[in-house]
C-alpha atoms as a PDB file:
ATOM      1  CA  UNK A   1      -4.335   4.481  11.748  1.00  0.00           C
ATOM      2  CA  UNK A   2      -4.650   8.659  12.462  1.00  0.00           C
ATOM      3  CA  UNK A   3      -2.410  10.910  12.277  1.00  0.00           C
ATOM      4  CA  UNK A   4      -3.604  14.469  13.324  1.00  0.00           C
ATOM      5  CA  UNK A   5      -2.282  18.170  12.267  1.00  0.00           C
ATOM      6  CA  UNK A   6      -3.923  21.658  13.057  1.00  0.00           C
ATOM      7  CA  UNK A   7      -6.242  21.250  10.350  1.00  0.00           C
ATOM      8  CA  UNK A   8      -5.969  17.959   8.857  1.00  0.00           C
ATOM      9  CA  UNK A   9      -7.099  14.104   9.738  1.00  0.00           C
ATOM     10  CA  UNK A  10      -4.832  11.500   8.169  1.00  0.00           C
ATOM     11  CA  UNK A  11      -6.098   8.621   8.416  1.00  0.00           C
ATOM     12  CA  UNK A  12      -6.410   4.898   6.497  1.00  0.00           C
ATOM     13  CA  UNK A  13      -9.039   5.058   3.454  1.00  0.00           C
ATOM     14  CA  UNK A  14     -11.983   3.464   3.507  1.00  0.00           C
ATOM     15  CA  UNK A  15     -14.099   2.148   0.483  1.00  0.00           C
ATOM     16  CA  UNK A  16     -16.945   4.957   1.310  1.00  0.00           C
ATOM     17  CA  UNK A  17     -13.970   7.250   0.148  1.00  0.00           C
ATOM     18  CA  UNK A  18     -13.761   6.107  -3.770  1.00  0.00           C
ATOM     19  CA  UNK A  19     -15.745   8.904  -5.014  1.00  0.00           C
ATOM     20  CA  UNK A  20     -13.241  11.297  -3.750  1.00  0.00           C
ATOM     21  CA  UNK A  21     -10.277   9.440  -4.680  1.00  0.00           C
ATOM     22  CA  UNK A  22     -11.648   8.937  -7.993  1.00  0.00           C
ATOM     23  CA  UNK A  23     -12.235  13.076  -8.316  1.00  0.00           C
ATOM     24  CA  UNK A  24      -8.943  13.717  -7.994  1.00  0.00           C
ATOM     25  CA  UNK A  25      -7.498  10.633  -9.424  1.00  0.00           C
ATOM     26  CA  UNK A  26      -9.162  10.840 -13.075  1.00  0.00           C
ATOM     27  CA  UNK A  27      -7.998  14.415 -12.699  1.00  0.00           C
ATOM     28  CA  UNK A  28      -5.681  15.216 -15.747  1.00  0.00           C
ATOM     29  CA  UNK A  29      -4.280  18.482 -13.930  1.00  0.00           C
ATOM     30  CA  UNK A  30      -3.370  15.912 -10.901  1.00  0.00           C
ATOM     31  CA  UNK A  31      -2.316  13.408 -13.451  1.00  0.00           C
ATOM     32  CA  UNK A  32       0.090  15.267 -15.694  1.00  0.00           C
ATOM     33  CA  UNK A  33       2.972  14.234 -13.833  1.00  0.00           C
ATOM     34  CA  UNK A  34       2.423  11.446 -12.326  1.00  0.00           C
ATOM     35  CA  UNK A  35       3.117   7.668 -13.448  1.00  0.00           C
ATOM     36  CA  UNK A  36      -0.450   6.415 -13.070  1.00  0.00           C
ATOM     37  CA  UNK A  37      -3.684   7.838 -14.374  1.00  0.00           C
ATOM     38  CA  UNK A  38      -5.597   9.731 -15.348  1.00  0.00           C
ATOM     39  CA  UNK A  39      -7.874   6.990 -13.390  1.00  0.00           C
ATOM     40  CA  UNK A  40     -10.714   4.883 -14.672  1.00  0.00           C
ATOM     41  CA  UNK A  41     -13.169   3.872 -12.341  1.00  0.00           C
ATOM     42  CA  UNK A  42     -11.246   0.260 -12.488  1.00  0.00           C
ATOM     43  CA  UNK A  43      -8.077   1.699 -11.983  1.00  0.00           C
ATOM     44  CA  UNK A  44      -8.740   3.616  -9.002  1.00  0.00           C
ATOM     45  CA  UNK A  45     -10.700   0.302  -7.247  1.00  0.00           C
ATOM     46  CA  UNK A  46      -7.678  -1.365  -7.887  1.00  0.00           C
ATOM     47  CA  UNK A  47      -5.829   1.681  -5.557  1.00  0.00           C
ATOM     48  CA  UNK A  48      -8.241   0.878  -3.161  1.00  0.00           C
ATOM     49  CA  UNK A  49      -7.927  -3.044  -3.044  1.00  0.00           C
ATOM     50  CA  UNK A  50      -3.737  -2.307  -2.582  1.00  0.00           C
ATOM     51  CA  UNK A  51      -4.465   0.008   0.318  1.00  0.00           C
ATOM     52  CA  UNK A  52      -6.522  -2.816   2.080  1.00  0.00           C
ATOM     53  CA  UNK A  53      -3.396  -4.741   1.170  1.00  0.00           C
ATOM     54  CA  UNK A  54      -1.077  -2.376   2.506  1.00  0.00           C
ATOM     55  CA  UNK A  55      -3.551  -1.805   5.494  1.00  0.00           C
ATOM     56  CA  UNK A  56      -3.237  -5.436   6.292  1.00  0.00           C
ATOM     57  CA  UNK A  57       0.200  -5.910   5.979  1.00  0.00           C
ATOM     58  CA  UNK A  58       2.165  -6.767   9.536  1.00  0.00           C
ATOM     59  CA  UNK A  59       4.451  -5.171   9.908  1.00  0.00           C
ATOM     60  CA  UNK A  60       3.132  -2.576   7.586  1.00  0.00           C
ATOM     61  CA  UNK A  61       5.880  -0.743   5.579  1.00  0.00           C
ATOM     62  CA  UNK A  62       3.679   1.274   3.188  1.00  0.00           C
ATOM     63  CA  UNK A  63       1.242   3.927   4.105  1.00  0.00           C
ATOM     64  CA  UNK A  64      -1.255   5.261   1.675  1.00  0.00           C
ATOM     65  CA  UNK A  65      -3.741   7.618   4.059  1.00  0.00           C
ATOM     66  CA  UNK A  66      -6.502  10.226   3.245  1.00  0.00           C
ATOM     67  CA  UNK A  67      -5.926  14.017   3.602  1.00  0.00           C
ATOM     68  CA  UNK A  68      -9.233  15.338   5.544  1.00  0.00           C
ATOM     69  CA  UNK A  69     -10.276  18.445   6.442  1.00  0.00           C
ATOM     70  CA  UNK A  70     -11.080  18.789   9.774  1.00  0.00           C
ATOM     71  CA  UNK A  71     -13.956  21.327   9.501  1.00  0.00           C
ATOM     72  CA  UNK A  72     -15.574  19.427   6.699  1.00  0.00           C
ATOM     73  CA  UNK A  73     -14.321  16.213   7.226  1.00  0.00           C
ATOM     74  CA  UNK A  74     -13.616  16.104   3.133  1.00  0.00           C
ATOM     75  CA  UNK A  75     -10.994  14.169   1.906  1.00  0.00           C
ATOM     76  CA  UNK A  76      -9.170  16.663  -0.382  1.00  0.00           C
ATOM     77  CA  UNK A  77      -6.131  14.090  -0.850  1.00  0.00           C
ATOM     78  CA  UNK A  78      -3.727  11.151  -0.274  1.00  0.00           C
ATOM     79  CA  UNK A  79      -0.200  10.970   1.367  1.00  0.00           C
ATOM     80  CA  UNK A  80       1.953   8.166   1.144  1.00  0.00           C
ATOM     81  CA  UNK A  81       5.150   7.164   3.208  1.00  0.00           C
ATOM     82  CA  UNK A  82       6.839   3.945   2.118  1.00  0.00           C
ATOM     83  CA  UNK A  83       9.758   2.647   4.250  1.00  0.00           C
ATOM     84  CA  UNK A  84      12.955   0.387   3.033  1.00  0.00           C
ATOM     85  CA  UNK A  85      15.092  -0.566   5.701  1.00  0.00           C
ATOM     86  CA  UNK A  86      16.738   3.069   7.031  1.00  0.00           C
ATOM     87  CA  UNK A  87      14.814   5.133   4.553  1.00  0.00           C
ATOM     88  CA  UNK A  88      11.165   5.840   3.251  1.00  0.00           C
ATOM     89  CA  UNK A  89       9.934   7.546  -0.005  1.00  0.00           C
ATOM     90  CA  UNK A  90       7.214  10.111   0.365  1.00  0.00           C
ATOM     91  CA  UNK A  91       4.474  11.476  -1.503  1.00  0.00           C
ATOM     92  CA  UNK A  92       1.348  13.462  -1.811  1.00  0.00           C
ATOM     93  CA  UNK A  93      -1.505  14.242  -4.024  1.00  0.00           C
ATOM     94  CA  UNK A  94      -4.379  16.373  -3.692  1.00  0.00           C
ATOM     95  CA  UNK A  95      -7.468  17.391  -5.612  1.00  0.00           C
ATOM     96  CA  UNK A  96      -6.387  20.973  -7.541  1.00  0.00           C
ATOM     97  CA  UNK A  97      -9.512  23.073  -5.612  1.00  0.00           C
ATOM     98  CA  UNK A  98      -7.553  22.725  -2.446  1.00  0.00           C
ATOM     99  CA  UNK A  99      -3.792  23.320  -4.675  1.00  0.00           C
ATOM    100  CA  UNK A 100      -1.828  26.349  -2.806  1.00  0.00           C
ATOM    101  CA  UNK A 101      -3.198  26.180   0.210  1.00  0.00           C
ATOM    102  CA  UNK A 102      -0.716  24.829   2.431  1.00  0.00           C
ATOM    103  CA  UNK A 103      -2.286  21.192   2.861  1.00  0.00           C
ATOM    104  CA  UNK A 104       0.465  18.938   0.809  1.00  0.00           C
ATOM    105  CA  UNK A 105       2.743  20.994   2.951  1.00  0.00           C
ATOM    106  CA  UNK A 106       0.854  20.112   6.228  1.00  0.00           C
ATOM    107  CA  UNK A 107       0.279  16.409   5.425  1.00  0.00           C
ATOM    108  CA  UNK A 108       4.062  15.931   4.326  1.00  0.00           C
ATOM    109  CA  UNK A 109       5.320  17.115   7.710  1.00  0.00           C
ATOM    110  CA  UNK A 110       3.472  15.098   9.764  1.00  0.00           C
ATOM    111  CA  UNK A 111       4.386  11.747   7.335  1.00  0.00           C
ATOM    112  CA  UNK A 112       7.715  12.972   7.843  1.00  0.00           C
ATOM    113  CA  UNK A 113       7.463  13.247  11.581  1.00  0.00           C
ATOM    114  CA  UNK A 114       5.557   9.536  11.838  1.00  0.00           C
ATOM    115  CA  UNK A 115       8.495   8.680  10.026  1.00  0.00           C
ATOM    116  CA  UNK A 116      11.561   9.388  11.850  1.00  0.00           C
ATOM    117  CA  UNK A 117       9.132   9.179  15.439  1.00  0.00           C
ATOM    118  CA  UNK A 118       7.542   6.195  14.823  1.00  0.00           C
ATOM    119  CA  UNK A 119       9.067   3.992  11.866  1.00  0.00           C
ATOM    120  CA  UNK A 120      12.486   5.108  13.057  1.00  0.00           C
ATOM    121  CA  UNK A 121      13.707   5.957   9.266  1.00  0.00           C
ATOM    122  CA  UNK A 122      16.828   8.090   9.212  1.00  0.00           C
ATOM    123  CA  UNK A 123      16.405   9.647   5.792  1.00  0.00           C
ATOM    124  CA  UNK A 124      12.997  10.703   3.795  1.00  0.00           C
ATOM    125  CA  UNK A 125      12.915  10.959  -0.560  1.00  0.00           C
ATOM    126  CA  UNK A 126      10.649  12.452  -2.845  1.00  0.00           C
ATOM    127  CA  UNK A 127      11.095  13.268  -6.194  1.00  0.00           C
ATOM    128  CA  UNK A 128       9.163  15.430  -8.647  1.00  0.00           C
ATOM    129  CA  UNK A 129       9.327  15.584 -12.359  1.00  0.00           C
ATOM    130  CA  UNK A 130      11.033  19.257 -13.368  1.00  0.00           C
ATOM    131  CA  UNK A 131       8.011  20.971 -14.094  1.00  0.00           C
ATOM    132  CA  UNK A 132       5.959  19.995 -11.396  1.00  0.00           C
ATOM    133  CA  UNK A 133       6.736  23.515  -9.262  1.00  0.00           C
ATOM    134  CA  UNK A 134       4.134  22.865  -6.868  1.00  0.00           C
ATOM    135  CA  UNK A 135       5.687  19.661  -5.607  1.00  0.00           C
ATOM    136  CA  UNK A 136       8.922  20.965  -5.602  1.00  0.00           C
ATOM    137  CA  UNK A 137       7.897  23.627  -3.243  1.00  0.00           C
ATOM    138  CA  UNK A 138       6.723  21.498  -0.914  1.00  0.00           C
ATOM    139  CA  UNK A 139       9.201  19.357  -0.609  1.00  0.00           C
ATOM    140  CA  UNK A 140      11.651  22.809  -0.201  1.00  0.00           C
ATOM    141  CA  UNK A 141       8.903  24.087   2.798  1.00  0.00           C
ATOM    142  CA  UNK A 142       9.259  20.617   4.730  1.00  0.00           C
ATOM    143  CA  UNK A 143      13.035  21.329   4.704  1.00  0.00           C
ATOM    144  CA  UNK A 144      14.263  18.983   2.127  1.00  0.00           C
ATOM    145  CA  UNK A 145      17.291  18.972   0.220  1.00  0.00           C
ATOM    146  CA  UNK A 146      17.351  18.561  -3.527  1.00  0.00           C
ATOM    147  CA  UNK A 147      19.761  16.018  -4.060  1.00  0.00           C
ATOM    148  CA  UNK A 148      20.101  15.760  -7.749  1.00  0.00           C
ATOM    149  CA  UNK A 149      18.787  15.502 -11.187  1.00  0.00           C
ATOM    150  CA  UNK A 150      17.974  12.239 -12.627  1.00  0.00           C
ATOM    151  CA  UNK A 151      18.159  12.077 -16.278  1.00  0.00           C
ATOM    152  CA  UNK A 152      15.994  10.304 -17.994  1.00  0.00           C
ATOM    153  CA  UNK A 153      15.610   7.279 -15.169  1.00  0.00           C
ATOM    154  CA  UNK A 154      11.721   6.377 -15.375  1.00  0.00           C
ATOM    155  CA  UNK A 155       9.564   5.383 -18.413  1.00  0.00           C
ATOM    156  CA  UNK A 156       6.158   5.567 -18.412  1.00  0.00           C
ATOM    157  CA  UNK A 157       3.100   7.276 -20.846  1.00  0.00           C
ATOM    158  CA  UNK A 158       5.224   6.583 -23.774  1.00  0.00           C
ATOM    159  CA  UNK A 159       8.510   8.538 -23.068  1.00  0.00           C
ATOM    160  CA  UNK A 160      11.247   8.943 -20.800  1.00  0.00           C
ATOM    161  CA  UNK A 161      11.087  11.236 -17.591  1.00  0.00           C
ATOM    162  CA  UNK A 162      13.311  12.888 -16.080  1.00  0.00           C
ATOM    163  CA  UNK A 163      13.091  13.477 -11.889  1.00  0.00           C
ATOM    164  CA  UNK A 164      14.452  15.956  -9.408  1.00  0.00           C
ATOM    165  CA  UNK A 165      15.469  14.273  -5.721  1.00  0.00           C
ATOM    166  CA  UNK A 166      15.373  15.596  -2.663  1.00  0.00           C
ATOM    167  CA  UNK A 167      15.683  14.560   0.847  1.00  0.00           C
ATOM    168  CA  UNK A 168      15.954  15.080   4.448  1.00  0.00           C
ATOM    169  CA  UNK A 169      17.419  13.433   7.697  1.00  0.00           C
ATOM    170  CA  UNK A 170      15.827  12.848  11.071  1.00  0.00           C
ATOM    171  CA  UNK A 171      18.741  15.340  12.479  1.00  0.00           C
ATOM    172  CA  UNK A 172      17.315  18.025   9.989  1.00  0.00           C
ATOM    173  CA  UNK A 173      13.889  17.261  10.693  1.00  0.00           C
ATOM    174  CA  UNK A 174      13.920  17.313  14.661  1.00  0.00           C
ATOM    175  CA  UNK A 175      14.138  20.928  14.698  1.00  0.00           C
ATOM    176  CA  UNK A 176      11.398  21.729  12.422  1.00  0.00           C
ATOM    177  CA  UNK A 177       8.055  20.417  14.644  1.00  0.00           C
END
């Protein structure tokens, strides 16, 4: 699968791409608020071996694709869409020397825009923990709504977390292209 944007190739990983998944994913910066990592080289072959998973899935629900430049052709990233019935959760991650840049908010339109176009979903979540500004913002530049604060909801790296929600609707979306 290929998705394509002004400057960016999304498209399925491949197993060639594991050292620049790994870069980013054994990142602590990218880590910090995040439920997984920072990576191992085990835990981010495992990644790969669900992608394959995902990749073979029919019909495929989950989509877990590489951000690539196109005037490098590096991948600087992964974006993920996963749908449930009417909705889909997205979310993004790239490697911090391409951070503020606009790419997260490049790669999260056109997931959004596969999403309502071509999965059909009506409504697209994130969330982001509370001091993850960055994600946040993008999520705000795509046009989505923050829906609420949950308290203290997910548990992971030894303590509670709390999240901030936001979403959007296809009706929102269709006159942002």
């Amino acid at each position: 699968m290929q998705l394509e944007s002004p400057r960016l190739t999304i498209r399925d990983f491949r197993d060639e791409d594991f050292a620049s998944i790994h870069a980013y994913a054994s990142d602590p910066r990218v880590t910090e608020y995040t439920m997984w990592g920072p990576n191992t080289e085990e835990d981010t072959w495992k990644y790969v071996g669900e992608i394959r998973r995902m990749i073979e899935q029919s019909p495929r629900d989950s989509y877990e694709l590489a951000i690539v430049l196109k005037n490098s052709g590096q991948l600087i990233g992964g974006v993920g869409l996963h749908r449930s019935d009417t909705n889909a959760e997205l979310g993004y991650c790239l490697n911090p020397a391409y951070w503020r840049q606009g790419y997260a908010t490049e790669a999260a339109r056109v997931m959004c825009r596969f999403g309502f176009e071509e999965l059909g979903v009506n409504r697209i979540y994130a969330t982001c923990r509370p001091g993850n500004v960055g994600s946040a913002s993008v999520m705000r530049h795509i046009g989505m709504k923050q829906e609420g604060h949950l308290r203290q909801h997910l548990w992971f790296k030894g303590r509670y977390h709390d999240s901030y929600l936001f979403s959007i609707l296809k009706e929102e979306f269709d006159g942002r292209k």
